[in-house]
Each structure stands twice: as C-alpha cells, then as structure tokens.
PDB file of N, CA and C in Angstrom:
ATOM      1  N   UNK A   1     -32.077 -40.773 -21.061  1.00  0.00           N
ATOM      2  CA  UNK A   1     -30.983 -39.925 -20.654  1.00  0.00           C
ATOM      3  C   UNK A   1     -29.808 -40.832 -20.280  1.00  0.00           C
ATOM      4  N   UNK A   2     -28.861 -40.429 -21.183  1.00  0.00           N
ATOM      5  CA  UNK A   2     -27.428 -41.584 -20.421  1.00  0.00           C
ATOM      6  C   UNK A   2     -26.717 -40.531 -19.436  1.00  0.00           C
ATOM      7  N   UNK A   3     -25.968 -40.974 -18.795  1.00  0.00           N
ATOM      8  CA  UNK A   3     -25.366 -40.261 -17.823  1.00  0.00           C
ATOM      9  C   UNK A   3     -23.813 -41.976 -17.345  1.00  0.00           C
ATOM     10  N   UNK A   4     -22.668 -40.650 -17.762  1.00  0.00           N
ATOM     11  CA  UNK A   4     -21.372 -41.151 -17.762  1.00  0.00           C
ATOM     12  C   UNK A   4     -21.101 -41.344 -15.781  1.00  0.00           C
ATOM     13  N   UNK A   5     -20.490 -42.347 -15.541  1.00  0.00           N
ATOM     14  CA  UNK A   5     -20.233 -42.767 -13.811  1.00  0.00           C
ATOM     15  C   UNK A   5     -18.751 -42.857 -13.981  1.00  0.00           C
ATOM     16  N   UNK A   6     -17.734 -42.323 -12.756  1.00  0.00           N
ATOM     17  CA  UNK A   6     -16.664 -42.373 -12.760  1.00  0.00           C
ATOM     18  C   UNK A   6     -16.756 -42.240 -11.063  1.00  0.00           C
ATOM     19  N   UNK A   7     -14.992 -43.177 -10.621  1.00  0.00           N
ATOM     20  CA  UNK A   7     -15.122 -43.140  -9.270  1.00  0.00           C
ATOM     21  C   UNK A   7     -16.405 -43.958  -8.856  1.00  0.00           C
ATOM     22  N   UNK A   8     -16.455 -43.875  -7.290  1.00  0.00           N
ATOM     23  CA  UNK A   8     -17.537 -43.901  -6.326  1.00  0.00           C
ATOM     24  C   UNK A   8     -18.720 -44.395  -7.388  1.00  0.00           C
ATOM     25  N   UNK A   9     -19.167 -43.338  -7.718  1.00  0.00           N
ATOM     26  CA  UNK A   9     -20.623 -43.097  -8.592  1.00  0.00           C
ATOM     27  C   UNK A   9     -20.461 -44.379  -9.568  1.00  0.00           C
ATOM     28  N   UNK A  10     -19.480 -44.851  -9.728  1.00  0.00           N
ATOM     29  CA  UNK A  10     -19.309 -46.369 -10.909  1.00  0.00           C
ATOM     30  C   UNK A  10     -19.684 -47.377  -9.912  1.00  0.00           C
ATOM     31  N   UNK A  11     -19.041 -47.377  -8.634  1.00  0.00           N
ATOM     32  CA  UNK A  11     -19.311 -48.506  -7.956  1.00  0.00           C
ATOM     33  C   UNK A  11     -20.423 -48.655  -7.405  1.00  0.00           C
ATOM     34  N   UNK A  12     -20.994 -47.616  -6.964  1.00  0.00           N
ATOM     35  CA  UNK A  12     -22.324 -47.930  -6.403  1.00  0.00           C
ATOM     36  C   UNK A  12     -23.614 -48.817  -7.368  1.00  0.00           C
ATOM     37  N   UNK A  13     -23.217 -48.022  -8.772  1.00  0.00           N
ATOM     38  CA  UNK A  13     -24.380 -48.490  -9.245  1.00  0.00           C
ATOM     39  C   UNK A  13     -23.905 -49.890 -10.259  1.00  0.00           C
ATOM     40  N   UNK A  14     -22.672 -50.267  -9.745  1.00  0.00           N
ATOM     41  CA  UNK A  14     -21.583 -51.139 -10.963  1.00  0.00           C
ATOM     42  C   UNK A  14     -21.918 -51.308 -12.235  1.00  0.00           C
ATOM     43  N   UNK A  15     -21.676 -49.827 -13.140  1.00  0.00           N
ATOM     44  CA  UNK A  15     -21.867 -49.486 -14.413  1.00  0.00           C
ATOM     45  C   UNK A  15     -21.077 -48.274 -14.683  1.00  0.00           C
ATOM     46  N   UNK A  16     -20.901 -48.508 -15.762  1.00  0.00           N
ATOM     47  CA  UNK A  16     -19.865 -46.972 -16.487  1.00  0.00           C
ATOM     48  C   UNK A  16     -20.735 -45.930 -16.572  1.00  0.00           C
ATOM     49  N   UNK A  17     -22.187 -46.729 -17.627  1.00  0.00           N
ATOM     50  CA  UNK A  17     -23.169 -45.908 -17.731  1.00  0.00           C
ATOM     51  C   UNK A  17     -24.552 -45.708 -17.467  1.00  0.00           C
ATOM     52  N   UNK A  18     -25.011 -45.065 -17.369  1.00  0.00           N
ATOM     53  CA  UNK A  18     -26.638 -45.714 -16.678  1.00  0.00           C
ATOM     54  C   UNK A  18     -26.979 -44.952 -17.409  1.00  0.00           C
ATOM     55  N   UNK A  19     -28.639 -45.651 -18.380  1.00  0.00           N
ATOM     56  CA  UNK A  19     -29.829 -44.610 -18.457  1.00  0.00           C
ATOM     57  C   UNK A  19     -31.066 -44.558 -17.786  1.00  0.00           C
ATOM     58  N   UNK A  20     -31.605 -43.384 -18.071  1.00  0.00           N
ATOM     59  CA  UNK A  20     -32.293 -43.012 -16.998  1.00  0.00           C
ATOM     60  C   UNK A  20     -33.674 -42.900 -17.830  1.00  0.00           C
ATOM     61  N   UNK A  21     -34.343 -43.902 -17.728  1.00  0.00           N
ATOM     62  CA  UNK A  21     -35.837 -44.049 -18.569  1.00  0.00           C
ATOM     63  C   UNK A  21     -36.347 -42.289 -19.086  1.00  0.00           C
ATOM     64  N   UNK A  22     -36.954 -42.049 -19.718  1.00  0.00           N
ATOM     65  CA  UNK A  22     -37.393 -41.323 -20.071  1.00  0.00           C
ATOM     66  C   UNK A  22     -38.728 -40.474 -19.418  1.00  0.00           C
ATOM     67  N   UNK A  23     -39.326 -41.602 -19.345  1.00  0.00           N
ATOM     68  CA  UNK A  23     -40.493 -41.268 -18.272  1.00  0.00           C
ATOM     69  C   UNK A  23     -40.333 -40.960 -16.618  1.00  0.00           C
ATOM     70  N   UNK A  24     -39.057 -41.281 -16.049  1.00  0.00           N
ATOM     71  CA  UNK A  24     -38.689 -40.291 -14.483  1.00  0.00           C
ATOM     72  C   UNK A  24     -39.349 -39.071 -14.961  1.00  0.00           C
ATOM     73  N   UNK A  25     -39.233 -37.986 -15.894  1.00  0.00           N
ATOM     74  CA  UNK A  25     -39.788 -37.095 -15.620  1.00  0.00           C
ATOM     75  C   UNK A  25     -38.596 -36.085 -15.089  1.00  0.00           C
ATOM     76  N   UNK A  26     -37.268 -36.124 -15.098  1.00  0.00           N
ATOM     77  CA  UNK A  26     -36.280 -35.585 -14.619  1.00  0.00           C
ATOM     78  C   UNK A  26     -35.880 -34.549 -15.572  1.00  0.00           C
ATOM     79  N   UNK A  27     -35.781 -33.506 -15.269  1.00  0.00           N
ATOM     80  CA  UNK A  27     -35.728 -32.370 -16.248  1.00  0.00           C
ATOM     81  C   UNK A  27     -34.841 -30.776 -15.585  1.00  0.00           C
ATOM     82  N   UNK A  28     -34.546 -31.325 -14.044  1.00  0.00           N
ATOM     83  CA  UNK A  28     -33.039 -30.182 -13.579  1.00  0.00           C
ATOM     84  C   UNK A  28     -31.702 -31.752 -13.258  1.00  0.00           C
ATOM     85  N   UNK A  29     -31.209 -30.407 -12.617  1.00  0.00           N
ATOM     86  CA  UNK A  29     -30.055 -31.401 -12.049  1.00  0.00           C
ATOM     87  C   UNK A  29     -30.611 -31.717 -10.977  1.00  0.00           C
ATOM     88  N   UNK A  30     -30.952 -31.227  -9.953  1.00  0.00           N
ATOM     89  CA  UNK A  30     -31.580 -31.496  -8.498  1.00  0.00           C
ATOM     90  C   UNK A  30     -32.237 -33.031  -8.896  1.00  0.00           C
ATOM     91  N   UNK A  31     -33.498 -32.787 -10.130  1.00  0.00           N
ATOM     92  CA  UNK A  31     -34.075 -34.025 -10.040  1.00  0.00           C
ATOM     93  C   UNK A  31     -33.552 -35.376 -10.097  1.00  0.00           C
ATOM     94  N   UNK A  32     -32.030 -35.472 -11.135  1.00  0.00           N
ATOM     95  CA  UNK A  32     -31.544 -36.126 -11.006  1.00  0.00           C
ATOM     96  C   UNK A  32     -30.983 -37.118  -9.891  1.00  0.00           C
ATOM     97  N   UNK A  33     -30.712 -36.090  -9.311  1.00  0.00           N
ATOM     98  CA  UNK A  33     -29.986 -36.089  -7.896  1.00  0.00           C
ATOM     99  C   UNK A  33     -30.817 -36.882  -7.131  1.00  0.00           C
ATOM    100  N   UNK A  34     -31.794 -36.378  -7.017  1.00  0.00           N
ATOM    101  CA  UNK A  34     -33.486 -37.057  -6.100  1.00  0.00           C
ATOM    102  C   UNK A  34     -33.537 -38.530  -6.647  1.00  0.00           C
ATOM    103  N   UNK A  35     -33.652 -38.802  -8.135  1.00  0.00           N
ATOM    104  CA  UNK A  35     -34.086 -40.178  -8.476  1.00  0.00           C
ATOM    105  C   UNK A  35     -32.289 -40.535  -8.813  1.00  0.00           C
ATOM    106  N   UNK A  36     -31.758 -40.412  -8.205  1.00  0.00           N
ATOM    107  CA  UNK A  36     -29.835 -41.742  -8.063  1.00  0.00           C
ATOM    108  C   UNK A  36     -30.124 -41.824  -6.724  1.00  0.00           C
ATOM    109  N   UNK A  37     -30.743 -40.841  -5.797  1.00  0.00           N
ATOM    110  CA  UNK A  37     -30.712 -41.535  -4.645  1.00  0.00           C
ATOM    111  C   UNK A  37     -31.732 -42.469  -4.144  1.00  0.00           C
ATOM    112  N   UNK A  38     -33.108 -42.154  -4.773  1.00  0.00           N
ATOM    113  CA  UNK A  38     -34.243 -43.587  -4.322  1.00  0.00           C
ATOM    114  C   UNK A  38     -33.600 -44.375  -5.170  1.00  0.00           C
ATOM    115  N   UNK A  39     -33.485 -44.266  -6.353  1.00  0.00           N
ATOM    116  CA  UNK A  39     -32.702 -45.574  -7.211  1.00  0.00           C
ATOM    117  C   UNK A  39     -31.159 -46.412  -6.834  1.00  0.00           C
ATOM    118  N   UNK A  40     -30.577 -45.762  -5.853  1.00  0.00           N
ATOM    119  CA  UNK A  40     -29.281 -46.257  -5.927  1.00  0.00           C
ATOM    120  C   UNK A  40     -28.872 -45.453  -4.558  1.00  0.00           C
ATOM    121  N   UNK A  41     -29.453 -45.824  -3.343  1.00  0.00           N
ATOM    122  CA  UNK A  41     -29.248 -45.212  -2.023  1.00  0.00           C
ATOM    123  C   UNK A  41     -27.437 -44.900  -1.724  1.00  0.00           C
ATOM    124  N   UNK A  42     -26.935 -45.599  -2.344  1.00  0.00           N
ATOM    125  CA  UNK A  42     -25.369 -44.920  -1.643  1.00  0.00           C
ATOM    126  C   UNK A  42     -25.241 -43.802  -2.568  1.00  0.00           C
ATOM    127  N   UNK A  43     -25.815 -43.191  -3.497  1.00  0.00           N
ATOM    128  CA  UNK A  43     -25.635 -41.496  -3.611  1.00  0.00           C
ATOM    129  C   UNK A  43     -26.152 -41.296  -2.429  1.00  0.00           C
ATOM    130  N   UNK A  44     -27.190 -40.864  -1.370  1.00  0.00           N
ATOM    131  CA  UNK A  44     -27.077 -40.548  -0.230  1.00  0.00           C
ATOM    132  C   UNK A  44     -26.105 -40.384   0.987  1.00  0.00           C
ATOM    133  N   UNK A  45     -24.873 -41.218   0.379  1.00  0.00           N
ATOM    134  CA  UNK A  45     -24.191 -41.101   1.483  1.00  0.00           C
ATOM    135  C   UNK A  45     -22.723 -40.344   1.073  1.00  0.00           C
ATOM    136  N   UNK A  46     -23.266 -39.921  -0.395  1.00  0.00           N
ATOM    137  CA  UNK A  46     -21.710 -39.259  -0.728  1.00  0.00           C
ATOM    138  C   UNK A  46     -21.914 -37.747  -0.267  1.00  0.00           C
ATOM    139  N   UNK A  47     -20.867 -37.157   0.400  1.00  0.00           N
ATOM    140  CA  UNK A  47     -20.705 -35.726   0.832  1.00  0.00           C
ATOM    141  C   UNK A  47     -21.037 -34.846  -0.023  1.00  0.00           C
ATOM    142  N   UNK A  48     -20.492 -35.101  -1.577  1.00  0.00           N
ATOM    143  CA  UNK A  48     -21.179 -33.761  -2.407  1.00  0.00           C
ATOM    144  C   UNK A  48     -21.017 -34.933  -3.768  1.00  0.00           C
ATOM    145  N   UNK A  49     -21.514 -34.365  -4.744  1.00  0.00           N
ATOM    146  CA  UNK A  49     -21.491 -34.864  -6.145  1.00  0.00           C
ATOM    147  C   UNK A  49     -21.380 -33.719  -6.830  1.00  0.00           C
ATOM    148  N   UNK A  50     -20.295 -33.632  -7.999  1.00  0.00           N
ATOM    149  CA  UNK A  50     -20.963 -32.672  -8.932  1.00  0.00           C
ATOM    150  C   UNK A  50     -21.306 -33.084 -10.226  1.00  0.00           C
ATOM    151  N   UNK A  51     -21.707 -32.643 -10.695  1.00  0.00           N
ATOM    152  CA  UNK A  51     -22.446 -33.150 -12.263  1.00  0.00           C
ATOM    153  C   UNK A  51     -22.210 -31.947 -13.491  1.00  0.00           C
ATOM    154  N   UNK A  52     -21.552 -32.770 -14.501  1.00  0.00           N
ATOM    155  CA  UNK A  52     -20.965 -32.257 -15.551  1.00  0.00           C
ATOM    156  C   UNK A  52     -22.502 -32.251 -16.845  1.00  0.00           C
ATOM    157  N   UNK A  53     -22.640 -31.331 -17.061  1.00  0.00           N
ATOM    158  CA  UNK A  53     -23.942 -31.307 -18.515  1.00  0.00           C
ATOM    159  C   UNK A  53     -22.761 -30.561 -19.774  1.00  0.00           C
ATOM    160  N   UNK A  54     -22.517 -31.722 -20.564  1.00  0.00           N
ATOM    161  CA  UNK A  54     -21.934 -30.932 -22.148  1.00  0.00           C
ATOM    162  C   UNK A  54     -20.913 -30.376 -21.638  1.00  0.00           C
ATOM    163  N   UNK A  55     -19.919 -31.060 -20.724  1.00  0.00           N
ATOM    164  CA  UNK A  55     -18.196 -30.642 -19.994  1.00  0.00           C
ATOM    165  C   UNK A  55     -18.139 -29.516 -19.331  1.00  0.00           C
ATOM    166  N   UNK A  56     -19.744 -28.838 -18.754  1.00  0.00           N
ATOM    167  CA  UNK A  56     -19.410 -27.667 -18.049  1.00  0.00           C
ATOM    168  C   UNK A  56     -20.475 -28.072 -16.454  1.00  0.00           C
ATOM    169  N   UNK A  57     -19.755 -27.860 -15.424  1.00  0.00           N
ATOM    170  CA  UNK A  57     -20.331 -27.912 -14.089  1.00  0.00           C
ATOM    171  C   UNK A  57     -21.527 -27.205 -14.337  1.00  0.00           C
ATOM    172  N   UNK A  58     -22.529 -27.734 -13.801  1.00  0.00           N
ATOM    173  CA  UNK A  58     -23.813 -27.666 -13.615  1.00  0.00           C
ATOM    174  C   UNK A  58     -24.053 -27.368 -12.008  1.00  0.00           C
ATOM    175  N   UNK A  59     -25.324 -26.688 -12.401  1.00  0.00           N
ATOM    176  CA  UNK A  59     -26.100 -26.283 -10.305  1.00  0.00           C
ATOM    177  C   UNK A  59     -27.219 -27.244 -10.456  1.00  0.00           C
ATOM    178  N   UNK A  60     -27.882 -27.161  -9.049  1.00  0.00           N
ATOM    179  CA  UNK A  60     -28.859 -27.767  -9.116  1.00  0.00           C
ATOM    180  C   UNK A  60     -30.081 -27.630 -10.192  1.00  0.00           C
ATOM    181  N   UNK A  61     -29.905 -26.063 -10.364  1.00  0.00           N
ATOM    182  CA  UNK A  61     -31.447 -25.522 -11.376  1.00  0.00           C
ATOM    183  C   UNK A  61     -31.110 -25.912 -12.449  1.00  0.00           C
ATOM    184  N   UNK A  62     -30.042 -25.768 -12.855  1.00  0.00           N
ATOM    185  CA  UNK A  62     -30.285 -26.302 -14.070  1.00  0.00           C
ATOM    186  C   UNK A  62     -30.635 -27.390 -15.015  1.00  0.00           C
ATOM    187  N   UNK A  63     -30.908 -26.693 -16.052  1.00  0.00           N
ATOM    188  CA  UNK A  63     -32.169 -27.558 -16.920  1.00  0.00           C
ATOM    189  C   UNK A  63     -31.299 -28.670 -17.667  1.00  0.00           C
ATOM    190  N   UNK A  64     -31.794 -29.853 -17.640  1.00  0.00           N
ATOM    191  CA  UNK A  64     -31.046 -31.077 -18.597  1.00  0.00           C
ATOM    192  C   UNK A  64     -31.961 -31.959 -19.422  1.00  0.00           C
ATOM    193  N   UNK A  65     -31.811 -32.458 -20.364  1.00  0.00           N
ATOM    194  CA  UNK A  65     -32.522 -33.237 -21.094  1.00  0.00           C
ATOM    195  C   UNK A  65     -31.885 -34.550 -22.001  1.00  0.00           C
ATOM    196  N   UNK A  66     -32.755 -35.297 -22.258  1.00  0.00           N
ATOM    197  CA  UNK A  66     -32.110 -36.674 -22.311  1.00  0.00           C
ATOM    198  C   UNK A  66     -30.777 -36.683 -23.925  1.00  0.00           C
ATOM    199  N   UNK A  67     -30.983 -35.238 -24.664  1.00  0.00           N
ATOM    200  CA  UNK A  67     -29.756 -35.231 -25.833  1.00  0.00           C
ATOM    201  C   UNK A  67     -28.370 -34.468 -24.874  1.00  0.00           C
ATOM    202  N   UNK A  68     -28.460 -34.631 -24.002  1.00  0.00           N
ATOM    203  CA  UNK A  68     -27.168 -33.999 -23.313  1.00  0.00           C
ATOM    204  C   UNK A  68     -26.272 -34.646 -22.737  1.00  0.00           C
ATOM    205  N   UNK A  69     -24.780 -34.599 -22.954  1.00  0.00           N
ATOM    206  CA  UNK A  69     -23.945 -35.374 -22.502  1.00  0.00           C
ATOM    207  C   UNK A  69     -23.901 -34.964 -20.591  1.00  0.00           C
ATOM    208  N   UNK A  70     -24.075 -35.907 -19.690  1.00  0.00           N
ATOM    209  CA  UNK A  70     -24.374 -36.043 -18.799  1.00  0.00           C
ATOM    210  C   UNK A  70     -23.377 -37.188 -17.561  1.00  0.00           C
ATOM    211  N   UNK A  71     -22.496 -35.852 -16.449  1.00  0.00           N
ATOM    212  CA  UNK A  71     -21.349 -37.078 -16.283  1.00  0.00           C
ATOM    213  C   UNK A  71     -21.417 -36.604 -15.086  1.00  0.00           C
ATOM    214  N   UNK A  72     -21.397 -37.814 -13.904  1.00  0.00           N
ATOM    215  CA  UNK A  72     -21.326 -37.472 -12.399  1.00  0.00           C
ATOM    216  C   UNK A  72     -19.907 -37.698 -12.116  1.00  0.00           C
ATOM    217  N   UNK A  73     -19.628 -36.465 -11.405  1.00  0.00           N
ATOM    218  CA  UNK A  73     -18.101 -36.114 -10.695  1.00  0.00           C
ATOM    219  C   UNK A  73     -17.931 -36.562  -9.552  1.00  0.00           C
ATOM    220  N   UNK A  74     -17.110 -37.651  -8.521  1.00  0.00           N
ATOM    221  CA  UNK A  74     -17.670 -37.861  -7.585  1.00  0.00           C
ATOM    222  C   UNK A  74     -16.886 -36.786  -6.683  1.00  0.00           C
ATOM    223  N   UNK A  75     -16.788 -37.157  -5.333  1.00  0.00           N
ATOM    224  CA  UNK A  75     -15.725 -36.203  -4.803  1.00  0.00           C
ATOM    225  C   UNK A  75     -14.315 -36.985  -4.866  1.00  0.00           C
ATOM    226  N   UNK A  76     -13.078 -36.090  -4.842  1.00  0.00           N
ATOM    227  CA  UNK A  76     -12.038 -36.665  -4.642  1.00  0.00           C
ATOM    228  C   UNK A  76     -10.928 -36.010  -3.582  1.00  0.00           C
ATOM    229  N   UNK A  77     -10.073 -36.857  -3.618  1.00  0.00           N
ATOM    230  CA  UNK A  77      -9.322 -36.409  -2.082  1.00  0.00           C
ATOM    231  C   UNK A  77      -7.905 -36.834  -2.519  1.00  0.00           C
ATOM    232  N   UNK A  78      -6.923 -35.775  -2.160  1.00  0.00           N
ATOM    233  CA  UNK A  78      -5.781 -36.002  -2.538  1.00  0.00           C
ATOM    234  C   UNK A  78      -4.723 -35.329  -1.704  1.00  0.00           C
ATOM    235  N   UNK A  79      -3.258 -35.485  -1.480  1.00  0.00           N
ATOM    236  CA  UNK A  79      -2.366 -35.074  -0.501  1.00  0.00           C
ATOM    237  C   UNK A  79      -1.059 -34.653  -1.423  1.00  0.00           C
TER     238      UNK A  79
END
C-alpha cells in the first residue's frame, strides 16, 4: 500500500511516500491510523489527520486496499 505524506505527516516519517508492507493486515482507515502510530509515534501527537482514498475524504470505516491512491491530510492553520 503506498500512501502520499504532505505537511507534518512528511516530516515525521521524512518521506514523501511510505509503503505499507502488505502483510500489516490493514484493510480500514482506522487501521491505518493504528499502525502510523506504533510505526511512527508523532502521528500520536497530531490533533486530527484526515486521509484522502482516490481524492475523496475518507472515515474511519472505511475500507482501503493496497490498489488505492492513498494521501494523509495533515491539519492546517491559517489567519
């Protein structure tokens, strides 16, 4: 599973892109979520993330699989 990093989510893991072995076993968004944070503890400390599947916002339930374009949103803040 590749999954696109922008913002925050680039620096933590210092990569554009990360894949995500096949065998995690990751198959919602939630799970994702679960294995960036044992894998890469400063997702734990971001306030929210959202996650893009195929350019449309995704929830936690939903279902993802490793042919899907896959992009973490981090949060942003602006005035």
């Amino acid at each position: 599973m590749n999954v696109l990093l922008f913002g925050i989510t680039r620096d933590i893991t210092g990569q554009s892109r990360l894949t995500v072995p096949a065998d995690a076993g990751i198959n919602t968004v939630a799970g994702l979520k679960d294995w960036l944070g044992v894998h890469y503890p400063g997702f734990k400390q971001l306030k929210s993330l959202a996650i893009a599947v195929d350019n449309e916002y995704a929830n936690d339930e939903d279902a993802i699989g490793p042919a899907q374009e896959i992009a973490l949103i981090p949060p942003v803040s602006g005035g």
